[in-house]
Protein backbone atom coordinates (compact mmCIF):
# COMPACT_ATOMS: atom_id res chain seq x y z
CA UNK A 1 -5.73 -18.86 -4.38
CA UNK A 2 -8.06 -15.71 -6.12
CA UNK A 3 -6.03 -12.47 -5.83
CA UNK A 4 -9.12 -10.60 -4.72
CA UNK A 5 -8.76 -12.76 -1.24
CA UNK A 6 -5.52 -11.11 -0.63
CA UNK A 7 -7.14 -7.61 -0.35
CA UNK A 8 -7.33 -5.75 1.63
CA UNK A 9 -3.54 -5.35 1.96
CA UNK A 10 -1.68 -3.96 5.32
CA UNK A 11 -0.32 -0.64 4.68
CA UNK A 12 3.73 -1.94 5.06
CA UNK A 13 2.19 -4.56 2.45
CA UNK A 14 1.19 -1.76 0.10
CA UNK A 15 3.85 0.34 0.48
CA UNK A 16 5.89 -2.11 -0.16
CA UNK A 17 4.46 -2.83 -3.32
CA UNK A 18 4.31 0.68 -4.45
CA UNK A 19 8.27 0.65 -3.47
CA UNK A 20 8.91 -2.06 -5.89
CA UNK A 21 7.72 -0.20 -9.28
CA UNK A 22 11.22 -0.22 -10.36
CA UNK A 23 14.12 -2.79 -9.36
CA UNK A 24 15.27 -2.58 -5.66
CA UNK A 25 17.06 -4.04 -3.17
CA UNK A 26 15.87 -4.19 0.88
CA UNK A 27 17.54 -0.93 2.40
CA UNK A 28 16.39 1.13 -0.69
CA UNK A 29 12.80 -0.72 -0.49
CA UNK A 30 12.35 0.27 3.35
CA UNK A 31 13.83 3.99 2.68
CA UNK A 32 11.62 4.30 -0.28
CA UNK A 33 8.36 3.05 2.16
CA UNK A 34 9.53 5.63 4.52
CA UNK A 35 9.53 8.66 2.48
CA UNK A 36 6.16 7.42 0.15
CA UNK A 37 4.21 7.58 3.79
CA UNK A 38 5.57 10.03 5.19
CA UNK A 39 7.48 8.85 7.78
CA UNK A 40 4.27 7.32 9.17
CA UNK A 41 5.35 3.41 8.14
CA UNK A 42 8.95 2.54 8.84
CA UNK A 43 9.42 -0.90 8.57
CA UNK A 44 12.57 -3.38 10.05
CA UNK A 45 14.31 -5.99 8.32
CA UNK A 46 12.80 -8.58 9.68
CA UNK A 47 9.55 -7.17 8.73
CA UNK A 48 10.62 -6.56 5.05
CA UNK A 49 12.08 -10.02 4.60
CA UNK A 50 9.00 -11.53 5.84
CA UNK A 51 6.82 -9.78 4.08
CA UNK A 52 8.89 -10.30 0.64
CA UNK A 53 9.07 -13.70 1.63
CA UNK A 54 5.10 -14.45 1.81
CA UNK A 55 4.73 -11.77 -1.67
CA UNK A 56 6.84 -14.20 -3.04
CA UNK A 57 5.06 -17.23 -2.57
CA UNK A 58 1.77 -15.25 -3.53
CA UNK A 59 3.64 -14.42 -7.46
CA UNK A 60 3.39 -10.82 -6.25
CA UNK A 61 7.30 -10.20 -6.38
CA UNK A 62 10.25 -12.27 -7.18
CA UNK A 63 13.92 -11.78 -6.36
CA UNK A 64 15.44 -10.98 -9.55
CA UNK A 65 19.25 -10.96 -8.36
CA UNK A 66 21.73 -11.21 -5.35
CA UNK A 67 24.93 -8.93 -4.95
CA UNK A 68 27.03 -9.69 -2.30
CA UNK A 69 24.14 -9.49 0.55
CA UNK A 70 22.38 -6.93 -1.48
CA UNK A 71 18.52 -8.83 -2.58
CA UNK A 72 17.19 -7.07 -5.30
CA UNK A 73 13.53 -7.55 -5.36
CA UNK A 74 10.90 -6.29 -8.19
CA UNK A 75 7.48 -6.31 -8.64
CA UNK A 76 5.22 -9.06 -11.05
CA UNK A 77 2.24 -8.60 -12.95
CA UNK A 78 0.24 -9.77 -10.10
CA UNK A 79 1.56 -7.77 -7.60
CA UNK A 80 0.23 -4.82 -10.00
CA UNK A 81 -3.22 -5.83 -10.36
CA UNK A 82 -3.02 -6.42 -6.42
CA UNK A 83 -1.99 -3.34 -5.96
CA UNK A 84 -4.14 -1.65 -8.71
CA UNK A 85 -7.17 -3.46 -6.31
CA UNK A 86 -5.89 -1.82 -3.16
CA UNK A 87 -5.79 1.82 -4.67
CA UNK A 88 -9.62 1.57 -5.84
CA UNK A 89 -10.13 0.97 -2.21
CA UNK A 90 -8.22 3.67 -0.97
CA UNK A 91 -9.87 5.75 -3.67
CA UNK A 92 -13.59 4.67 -2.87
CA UNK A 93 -12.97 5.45 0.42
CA UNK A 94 -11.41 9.02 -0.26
CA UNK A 95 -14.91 9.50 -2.17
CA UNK A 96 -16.96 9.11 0.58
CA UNK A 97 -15.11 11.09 2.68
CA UNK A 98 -15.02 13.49 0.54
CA UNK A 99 -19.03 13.20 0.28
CA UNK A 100 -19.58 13.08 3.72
CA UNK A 101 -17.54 15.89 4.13
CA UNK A 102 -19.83 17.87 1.53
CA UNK A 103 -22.97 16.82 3.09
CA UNK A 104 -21.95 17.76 6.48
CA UNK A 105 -20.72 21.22 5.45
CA UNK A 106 -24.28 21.76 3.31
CA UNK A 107 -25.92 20.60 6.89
CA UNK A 108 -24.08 23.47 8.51
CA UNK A 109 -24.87 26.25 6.26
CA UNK A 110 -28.78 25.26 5.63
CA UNK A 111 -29.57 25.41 9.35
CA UNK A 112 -26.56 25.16 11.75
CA UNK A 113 -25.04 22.34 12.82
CA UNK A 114 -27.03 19.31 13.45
CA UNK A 115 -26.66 16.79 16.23
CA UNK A 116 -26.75 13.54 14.10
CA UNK A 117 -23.70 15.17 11.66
């Protein structure tokens, strides 16, 4: 399987990911999601452990130890580039908002505000 056919990513995917640039186990890895978005993705156990489970089997993660029932989960080379992939998205799309933002407000102060903006 090509990495590039595993973008784009869902965003619990992603911040998942992003969660795992150091060594962590699950609770930590869903707290960490929660504060990196805000509050906006809050994801279950049964959600995480899926999700690590299929990263896993795509070389994006691995389980690097078990204490007790503590999984401690980090993130592989692959799992970088994946993630490096999914932030030019984000990023490209930031720039055209960010352009179409600009063009509207020129629009608006070289004539008023146009019905097709």
């Amino acid at each position: 399987m090509k990495i590039e056919s595993l973008v784009p990513l869902s965003e619990a995917t992603a911040y998942i990911l992003l969660a795992l640039g150091e060594e962590r186990h699950g609770y930590v890895i869903m707290q960490v999601v929660e504060v990196l978005s805000g509050g906006s993705v809050s994801i279950g156990p049964g959600t995480l452990y899926g999700a690590l489970s299929t990263m896993e089997a795509q070389k994006l993660v691995e389980q690097t130890r078990t204490e007790g029932r503590r999984k401690y989960y980090r993130r592989l080379p692959a799992g970088d580039e994946i993630l490096a992939m999914q932030t030019g998205r984000y990023q490209r799309f930031l720039d055209a908002c960010v352009q179409e933002a600009a063009r509207q407000a020129q629009a608006w102060t070289e004539g008023g505000r146009h019905e097709d903006t």
